[in-house]
N, C-alpha and C. Protein backbone atom coordinates (compact mmCIF):
# COMPACT_ATOMS: atom_id res chain seq x y z
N UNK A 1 -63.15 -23.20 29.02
CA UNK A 1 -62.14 -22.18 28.90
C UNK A 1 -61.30 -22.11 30.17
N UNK A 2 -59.80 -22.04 29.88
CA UNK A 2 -59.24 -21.81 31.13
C UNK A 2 -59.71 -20.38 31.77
N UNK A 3 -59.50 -20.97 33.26
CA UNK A 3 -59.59 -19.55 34.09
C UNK A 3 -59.01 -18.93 33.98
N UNK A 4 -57.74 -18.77 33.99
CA UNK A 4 -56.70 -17.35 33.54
C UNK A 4 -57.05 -16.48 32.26
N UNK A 5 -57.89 -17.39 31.49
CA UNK A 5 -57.92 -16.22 30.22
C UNK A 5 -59.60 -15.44 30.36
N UNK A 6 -60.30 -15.84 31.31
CA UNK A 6 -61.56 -15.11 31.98
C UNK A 6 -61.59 -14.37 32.66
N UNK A 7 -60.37 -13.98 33.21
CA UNK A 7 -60.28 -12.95 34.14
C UNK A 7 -59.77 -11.63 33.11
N UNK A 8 -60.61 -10.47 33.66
CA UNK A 8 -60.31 -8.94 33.11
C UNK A 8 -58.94 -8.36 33.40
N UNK A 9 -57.99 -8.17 32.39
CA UNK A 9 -56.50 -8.22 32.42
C UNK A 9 -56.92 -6.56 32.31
N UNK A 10 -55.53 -5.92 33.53
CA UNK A 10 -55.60 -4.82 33.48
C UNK A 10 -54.50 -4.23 32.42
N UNK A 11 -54.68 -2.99 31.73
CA UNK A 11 -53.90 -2.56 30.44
C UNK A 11 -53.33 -1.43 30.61
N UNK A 12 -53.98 -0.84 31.77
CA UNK A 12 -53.81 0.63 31.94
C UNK A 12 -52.10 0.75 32.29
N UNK A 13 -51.57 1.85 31.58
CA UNK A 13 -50.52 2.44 31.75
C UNK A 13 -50.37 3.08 33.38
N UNK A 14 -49.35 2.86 34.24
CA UNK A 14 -49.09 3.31 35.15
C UNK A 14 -48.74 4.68 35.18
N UNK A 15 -49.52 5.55 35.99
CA UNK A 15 -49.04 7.03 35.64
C UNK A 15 -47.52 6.77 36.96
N UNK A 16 -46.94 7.55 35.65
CA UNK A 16 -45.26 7.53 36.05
C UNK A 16 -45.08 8.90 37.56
N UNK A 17 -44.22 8.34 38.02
CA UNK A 17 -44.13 9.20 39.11
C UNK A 17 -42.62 10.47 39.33
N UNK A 18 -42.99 11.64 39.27
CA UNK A 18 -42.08 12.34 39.05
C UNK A 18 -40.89 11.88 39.74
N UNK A 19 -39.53 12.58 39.53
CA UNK A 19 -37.99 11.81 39.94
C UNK A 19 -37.80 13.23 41.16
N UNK A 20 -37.80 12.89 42.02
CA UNK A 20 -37.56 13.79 43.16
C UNK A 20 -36.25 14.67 42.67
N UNK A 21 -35.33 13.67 42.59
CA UNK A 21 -33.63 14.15 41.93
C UNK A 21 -33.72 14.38 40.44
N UNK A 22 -35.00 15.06 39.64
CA UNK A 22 -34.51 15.05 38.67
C UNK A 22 -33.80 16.50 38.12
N UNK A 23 -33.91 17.61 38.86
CA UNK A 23 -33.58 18.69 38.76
C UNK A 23 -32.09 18.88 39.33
N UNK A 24 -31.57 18.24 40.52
CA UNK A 24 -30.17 18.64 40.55
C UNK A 24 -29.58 17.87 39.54
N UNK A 25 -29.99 16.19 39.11
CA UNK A 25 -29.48 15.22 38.47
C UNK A 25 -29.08 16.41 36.73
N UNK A 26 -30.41 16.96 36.58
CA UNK A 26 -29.72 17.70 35.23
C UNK A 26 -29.07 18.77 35.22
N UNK A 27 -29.24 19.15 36.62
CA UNK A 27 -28.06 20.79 36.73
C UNK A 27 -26.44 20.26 37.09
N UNK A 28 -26.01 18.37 37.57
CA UNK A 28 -25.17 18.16 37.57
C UNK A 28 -24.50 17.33 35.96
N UNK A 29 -25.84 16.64 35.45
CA UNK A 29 -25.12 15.85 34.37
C UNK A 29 -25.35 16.64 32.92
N UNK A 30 -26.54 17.36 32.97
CA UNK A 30 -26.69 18.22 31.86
C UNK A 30 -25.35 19.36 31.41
N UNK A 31 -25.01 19.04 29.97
CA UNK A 31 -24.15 20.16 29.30
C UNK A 31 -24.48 21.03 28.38
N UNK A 32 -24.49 21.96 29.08
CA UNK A 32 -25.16 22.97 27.86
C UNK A 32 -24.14 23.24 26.61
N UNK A 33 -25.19 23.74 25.37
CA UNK A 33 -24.39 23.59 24.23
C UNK A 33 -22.86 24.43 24.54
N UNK A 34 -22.72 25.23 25.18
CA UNK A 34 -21.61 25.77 25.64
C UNK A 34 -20.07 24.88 26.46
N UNK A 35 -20.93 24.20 27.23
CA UNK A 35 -20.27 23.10 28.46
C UNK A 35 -19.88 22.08 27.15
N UNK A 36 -20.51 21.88 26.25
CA UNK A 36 -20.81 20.48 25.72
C UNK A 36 -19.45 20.90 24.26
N UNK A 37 -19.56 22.31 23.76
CA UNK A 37 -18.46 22.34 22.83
C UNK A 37 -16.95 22.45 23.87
N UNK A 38 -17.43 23.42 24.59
CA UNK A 38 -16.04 23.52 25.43
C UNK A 38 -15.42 22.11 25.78
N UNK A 39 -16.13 20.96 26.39
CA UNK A 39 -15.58 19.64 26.33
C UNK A 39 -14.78 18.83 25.39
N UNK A 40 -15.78 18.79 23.91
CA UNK A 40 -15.26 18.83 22.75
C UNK A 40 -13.87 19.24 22.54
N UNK A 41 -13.73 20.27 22.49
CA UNK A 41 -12.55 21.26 22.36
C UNK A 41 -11.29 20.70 23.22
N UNK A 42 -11.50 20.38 24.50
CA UNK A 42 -10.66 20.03 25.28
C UNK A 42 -10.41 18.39 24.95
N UNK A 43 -11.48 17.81 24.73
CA UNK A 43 -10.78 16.06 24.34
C UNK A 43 -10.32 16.40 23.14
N UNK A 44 -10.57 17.27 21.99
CA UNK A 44 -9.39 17.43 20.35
C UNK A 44 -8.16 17.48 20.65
N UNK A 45 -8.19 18.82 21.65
CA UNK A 45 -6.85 19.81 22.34
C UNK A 45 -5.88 18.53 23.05
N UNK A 46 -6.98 17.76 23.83
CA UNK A 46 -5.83 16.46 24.21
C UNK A 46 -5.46 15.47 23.54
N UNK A 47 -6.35 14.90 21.94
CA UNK A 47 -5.87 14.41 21.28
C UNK A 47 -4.60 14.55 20.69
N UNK A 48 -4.67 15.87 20.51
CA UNK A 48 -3.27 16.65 19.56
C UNK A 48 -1.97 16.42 20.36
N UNK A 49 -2.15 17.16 21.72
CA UNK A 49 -1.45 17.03 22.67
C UNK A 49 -0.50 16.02 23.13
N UNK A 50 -1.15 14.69 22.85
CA UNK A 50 -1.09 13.67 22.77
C UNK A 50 0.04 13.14 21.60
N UNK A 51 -0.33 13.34 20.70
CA UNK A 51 0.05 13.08 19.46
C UNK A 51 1.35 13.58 19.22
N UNK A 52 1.17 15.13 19.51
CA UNK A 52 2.50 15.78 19.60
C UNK A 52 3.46 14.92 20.20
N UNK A 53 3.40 15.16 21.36
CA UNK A 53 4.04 14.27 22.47
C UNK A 53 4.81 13.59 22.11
N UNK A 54 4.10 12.27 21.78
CA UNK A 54 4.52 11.04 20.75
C UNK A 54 5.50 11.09 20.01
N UNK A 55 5.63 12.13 18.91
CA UNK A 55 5.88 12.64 17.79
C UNK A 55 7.06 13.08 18.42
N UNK A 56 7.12 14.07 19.27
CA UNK A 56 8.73 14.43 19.92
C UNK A 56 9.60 13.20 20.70
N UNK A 57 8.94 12.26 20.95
CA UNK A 57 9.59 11.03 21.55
C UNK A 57 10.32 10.53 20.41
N UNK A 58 9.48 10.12 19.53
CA UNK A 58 10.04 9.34 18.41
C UNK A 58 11.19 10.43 17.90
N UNK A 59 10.55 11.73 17.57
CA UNK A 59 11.85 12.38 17.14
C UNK A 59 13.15 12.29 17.51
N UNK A 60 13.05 12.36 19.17
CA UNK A 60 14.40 12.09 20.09
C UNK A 60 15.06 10.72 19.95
N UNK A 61 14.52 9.70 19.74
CA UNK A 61 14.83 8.53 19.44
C UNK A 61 15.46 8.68 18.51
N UNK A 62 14.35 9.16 17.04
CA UNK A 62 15.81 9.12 16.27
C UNK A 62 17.00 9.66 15.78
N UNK A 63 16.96 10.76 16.82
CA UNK A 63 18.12 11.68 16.55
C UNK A 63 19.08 10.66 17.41
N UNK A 64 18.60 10.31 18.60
CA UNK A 64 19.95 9.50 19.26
C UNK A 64 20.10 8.09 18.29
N UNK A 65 19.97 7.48 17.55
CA UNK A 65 19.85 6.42 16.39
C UNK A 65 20.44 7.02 15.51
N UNK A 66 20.38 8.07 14.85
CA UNK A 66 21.16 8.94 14.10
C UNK A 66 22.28 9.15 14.75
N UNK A 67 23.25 9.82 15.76
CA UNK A 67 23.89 9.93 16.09
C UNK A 67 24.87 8.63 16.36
N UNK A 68 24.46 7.63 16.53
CA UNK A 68 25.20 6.43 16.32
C UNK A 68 25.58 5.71 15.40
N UNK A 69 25.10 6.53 14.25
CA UNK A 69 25.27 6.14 12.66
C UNK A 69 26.49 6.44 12.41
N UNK A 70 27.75 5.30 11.91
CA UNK A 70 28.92 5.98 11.03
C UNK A 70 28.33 6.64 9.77
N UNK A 71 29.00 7.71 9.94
CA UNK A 71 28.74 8.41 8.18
C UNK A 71 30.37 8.60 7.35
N UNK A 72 29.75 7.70 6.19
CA UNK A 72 31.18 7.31 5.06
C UNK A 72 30.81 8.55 4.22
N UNK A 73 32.09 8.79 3.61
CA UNK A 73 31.89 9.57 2.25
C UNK A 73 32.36 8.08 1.13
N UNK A 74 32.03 9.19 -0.12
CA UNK A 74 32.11 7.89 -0.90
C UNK A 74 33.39 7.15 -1.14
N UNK A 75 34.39 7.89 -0.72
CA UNK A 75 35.83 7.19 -0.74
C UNK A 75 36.16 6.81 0.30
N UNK A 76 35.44 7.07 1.58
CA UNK A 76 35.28 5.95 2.70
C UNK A 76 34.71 4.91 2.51
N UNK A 77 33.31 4.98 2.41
CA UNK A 77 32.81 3.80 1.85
C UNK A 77 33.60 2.61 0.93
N UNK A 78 34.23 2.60 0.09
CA UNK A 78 34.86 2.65 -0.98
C UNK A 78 36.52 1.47 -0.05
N UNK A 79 36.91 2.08 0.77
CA UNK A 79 37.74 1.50 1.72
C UNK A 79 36.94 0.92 2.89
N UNK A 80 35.84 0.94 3.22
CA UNK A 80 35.48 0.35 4.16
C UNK A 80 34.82 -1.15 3.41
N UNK A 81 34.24 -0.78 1.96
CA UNK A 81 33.80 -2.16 2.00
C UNK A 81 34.94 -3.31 1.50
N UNK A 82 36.01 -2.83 0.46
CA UNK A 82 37.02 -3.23 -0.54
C UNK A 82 37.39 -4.29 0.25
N UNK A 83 38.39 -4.34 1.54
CA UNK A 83 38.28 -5.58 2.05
C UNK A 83 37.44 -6.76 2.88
N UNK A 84 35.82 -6.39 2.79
CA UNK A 84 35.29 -6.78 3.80
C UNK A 84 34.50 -7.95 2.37
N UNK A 85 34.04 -6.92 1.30
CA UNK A 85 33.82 -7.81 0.26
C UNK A 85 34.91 -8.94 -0.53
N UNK A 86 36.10 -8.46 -0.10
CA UNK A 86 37.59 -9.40 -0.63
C UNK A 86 36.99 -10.70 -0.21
N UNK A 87 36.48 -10.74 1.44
CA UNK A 87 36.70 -11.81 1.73
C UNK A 87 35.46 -12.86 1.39
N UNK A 88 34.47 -12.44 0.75
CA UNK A 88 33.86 -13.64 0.41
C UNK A 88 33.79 -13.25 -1.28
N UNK A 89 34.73 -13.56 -2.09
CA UNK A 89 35.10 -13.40 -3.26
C UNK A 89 34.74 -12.41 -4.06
N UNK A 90 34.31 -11.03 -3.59
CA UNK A 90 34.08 -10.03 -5.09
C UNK A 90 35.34 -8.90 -4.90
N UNK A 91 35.88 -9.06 -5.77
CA UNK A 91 37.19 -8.09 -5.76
C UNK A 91 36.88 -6.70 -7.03
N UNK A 92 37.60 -6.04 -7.38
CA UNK A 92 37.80 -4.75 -8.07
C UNK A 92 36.64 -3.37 -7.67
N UNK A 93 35.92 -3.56 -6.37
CA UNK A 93 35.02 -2.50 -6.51
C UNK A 93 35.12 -1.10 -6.91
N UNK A 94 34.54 -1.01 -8.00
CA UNK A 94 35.00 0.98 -8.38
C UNK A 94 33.34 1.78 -8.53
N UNK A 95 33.58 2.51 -7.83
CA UNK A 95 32.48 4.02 -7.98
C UNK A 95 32.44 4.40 -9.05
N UNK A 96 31.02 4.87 -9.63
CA UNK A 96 30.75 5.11 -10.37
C UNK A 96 30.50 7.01 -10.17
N UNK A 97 30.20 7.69 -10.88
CA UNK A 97 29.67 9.14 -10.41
C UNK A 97 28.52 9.23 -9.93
N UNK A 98 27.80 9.94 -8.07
CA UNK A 98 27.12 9.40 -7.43
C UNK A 98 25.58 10.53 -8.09
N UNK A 99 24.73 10.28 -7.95
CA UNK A 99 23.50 10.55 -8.76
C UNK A 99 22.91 11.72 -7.55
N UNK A 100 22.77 12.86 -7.35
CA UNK A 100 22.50 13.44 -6.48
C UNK A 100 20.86 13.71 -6.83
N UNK A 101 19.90 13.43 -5.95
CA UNK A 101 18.62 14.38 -5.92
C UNK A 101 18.03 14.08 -4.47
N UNK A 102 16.57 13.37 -4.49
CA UNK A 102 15.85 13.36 -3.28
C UNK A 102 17.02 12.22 -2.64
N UNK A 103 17.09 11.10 -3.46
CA UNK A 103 18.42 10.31 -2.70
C UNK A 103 19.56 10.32 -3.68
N UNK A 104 20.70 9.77 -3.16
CA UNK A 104 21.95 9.53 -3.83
C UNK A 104 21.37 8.17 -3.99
N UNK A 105 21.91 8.22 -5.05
CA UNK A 105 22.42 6.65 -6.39
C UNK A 105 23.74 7.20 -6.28
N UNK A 106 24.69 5.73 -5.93
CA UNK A 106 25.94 5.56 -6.31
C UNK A 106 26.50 4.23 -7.13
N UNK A 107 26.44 4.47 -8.62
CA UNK A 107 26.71 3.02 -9.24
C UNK A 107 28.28 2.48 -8.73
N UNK A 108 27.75 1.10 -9.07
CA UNK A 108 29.62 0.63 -8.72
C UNK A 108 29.54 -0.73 -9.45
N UNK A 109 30.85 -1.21 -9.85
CA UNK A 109 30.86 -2.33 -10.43
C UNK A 109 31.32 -3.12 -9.38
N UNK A 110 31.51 -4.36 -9.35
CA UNK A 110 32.56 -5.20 -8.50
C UNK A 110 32.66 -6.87 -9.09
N UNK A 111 33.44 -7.39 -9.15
CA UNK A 111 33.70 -8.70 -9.72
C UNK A 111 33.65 -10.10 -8.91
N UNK A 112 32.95 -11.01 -9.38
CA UNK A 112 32.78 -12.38 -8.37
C UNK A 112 33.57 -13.07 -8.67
N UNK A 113 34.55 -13.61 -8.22
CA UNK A 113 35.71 -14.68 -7.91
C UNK A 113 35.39 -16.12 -7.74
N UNK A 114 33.98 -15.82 -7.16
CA UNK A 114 33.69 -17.31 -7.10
C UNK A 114 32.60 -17.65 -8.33
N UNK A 115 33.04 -18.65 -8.73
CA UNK A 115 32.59 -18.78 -10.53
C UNK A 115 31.62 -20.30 -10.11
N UNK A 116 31.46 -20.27 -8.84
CA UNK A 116 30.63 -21.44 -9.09
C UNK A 116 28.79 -20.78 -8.94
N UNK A 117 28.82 -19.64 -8.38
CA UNK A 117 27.62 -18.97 -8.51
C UNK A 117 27.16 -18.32 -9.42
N UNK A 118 25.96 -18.56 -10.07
CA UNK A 118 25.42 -17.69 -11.17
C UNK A 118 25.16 -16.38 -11.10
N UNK A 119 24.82 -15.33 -12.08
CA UNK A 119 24.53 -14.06 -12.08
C UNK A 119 23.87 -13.48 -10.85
N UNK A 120 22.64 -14.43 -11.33
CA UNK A 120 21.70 -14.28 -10.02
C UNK A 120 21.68 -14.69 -8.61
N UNK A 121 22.68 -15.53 -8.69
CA UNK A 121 22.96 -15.94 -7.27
C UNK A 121 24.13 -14.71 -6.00
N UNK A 122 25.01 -14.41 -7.59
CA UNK A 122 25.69 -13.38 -7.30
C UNK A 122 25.06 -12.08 -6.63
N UNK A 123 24.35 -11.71 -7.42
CA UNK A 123 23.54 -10.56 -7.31
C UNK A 123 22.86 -10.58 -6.02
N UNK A 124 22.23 -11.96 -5.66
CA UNK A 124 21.59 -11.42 -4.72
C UNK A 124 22.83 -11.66 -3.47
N UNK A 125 23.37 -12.30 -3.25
CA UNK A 125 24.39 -12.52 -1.80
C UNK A 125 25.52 -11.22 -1.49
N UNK A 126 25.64 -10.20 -3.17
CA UNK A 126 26.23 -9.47 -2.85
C UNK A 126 25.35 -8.34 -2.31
N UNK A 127 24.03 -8.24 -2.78
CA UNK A 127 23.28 -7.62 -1.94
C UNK A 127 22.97 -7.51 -0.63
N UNK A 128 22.92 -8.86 -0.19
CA UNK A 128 22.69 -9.29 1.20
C UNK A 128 23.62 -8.79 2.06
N UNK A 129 25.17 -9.46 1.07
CA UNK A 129 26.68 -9.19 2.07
C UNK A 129 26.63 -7.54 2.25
N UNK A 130 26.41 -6.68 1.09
CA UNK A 130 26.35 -5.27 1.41
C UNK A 130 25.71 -4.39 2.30
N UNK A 131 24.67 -4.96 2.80
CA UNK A 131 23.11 -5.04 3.50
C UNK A 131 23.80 -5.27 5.13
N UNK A 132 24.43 -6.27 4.91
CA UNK A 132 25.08 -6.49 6.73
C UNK A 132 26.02 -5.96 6.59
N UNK A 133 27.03 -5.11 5.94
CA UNK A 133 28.16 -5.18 6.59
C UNK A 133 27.60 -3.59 6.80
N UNK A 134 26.81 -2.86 5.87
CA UNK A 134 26.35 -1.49 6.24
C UNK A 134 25.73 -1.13 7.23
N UNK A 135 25.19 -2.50 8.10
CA UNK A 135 24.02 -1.99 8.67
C UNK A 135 24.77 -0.91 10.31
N UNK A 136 24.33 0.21 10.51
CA UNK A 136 24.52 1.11 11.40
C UNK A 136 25.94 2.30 10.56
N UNK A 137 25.74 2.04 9.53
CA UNK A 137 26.20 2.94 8.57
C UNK A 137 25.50 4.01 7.47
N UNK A 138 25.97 5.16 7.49
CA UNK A 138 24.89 5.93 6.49
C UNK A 138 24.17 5.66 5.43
């Protein structure tokens, strides 16, 4: 038999030795249920705080983004796009009566000149063209 496994292995648990610092250690890190909601309370209070914050930034942003917005009425509109759409072939645009609720719907017809594009081709480029020429418009 090896020698190492003949020798009497000690098992006994070391009696633990009290923590000199353990009494200021819990009168400094200990929170009582009082200390411990009041903390609580104050990291929510700064979550919100926080949040708010945020929330008024962005607001200010987009009021100044708003404020740089042209706003058309519909018979502006109406003259602002008439020649801008002339020039890549849809002519006759007319307003339709504008649909008032959570948003305006304003139908309109307008005619493609260029006959080498299909319905759908139409449809979508006049979308697109309408899409840029509005953009920083109401």
């Amino acid at each position: 038999m090896p020698k190492h496994l003949d020798e009497d292995v000690d098992i006994s648990i070391p009696e633990e030795k009290p923590d000199p610092d353990y009494l200021k250690d819990r009168e400094r890190f200990y929170l009582s249920e009082e200390k411990g909601k009041s903390y609580m309370e104050g990291q929510e209070n700064l979550k919100v705080a926080t949040e708010h914050m945020r929330m008024l930034e962005e607001k200010e942003k987009n009021k100044e983004a708003l404020s740089k917005i042209q706003k058309l009425t519909a018979a502006e509109l109406e003259k602002f796009l008439i020649p801008r759409l002339g020039r890549h072939g849809y002519m006759g645009l007319k307003f339709g009566v504008p649909e008032i609720g959570k948003d305006v719907f304003l139908p309109f017809t307008v005619n493609d000149t260029n006959f080498q594009r299909n319905e759908m081709e139409s449809r979508y480029e006049l979308k697109r063209l309408v899409n840029k020429i509005l953009e920083g418009v109401n």
